[in-house]
C-alpha atoms as a PDB file:
ATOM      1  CA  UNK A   1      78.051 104.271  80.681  1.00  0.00           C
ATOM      2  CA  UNK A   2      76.685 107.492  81.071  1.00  0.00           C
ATOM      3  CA  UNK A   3      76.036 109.322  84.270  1.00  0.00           C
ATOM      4  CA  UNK A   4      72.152 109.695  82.855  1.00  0.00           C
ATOM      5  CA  UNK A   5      72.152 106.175  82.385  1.00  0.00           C
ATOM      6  CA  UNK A   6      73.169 105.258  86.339  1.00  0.00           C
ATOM      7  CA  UNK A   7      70.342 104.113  89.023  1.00  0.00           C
ATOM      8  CA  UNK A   8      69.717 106.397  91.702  1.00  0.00           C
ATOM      9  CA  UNK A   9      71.990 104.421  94.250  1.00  0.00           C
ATOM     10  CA  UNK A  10      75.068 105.024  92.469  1.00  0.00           C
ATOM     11  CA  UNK A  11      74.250 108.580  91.659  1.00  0.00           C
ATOM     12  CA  UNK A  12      76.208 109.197  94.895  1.00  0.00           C
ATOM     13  CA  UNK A  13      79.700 108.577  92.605  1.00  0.00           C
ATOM     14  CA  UNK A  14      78.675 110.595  90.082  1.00  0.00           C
ATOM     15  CA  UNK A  15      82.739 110.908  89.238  1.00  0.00           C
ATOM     16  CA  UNK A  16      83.086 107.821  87.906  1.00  0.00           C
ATOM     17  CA  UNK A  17      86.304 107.451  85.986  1.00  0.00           C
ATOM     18  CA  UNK A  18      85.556 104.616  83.214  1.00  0.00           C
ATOM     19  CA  UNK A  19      89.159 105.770  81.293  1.00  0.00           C
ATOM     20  CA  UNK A  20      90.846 103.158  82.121  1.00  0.00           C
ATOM     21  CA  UNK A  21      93.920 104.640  79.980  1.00  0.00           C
ATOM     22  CA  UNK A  22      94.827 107.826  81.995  1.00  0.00           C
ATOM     23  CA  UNK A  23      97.666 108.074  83.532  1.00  0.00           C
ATOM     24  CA  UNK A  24      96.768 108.206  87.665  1.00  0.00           C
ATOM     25  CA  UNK A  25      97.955 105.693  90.079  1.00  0.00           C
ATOM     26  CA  UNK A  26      95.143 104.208  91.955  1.00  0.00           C
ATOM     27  CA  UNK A  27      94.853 102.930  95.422  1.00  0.00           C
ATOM     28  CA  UNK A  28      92.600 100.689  96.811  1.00  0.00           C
ATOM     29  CA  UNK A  29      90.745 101.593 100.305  1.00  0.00           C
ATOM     30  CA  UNK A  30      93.146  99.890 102.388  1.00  0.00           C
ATOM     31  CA  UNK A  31      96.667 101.576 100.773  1.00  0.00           C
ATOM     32  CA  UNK A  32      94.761 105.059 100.727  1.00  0.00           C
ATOM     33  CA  UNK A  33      93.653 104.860 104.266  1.00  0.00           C
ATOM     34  CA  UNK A  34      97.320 104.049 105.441  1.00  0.00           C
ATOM     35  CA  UNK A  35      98.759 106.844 103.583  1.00  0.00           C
ATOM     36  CA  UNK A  36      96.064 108.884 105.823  1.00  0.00           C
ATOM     37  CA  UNK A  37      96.814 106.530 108.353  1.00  0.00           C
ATOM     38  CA  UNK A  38      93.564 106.279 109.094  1.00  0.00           C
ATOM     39  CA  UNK A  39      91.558 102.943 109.407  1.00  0.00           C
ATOM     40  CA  UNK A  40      89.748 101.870 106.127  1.00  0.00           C
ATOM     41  CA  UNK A  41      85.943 102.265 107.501  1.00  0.00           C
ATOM     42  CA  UNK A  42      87.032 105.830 108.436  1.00  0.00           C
ATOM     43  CA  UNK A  43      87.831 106.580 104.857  1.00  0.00           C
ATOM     44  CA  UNK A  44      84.258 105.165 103.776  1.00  0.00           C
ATOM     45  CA  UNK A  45      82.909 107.513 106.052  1.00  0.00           C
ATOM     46  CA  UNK A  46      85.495 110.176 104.949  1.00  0.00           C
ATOM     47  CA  UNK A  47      84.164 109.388 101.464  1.00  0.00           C
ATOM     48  CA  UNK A  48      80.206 108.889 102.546  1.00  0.00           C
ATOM     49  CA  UNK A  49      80.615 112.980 104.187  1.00  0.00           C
ATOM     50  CA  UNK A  50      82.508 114.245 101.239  1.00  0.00           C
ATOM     51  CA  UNK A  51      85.841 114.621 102.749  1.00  0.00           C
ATOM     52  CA  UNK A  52      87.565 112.641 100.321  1.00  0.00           C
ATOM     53  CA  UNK A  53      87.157 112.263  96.673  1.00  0.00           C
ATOM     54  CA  UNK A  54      86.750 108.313  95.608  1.00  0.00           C
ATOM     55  CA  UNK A  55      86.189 106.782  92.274  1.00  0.00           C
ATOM     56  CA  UNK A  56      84.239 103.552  91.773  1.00  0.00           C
ATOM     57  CA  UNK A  57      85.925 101.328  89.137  1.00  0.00           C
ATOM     58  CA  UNK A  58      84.438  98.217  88.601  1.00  0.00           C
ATOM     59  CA  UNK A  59      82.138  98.515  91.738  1.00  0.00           C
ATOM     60  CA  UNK A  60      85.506  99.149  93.904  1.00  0.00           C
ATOM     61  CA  UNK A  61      86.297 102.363  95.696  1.00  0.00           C
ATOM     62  CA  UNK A  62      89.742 103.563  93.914  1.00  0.00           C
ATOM     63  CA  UNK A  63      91.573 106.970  95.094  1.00  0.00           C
ATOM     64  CA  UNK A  64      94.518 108.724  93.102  1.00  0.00           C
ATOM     65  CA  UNK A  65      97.315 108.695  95.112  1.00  0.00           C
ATOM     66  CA  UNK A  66      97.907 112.496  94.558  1.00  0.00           C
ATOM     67  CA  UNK A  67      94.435 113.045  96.198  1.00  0.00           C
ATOM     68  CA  UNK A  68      95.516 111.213  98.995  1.00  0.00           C
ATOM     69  CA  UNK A  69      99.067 112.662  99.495  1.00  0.00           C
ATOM     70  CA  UNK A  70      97.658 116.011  99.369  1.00  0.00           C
ATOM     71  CA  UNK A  71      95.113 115.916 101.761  1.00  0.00           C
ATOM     72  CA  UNK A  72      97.609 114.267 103.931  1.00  0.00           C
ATOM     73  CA  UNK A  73      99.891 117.062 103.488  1.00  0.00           C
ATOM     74  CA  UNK A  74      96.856 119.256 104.084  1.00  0.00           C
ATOM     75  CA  UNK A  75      95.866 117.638 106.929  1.00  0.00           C
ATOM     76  CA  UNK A  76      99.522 118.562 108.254  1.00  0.00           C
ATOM     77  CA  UNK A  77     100.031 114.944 109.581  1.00  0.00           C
END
């Protein structure tokens, strides 16, 4: 699917990552927000005010690990 082809309420993740065959490790909402140790409706609204980059992968919110340990690190946590 191309990013043309999307309806204007999923424009918002306009980074959607449909290769499947790369090499990232993905986290779900729940082992992201623990690495920020945050809760996971904080990440949501991380994610909703551009704070954090998320990917939507079958209609689920995915984040690379390396995202999430960096910002951590950046966060100085």
């Amino acid at each position: 699917m191309k990013i043309s082809e999307l309806d204007e309420s999923s424009k918002f993740f306009d980074n959607r990552d449909d290769d499947q065959s790369c090499s990232h490790e993905w986290l779900s909402c729940e082992e992201a927000a623990s690495i920020l140790r945050v809760t996971a409706n904080a990440l949501r609204i991380m994610v909703y005010r551009g704070h954090v980059r998320a990917f939507k992968i079958r209609n689920r919110l995915r984040f690379r690990k390396s995202d999430c340990l960096a910002l951590f690190k950046q966060k100085g946590a």
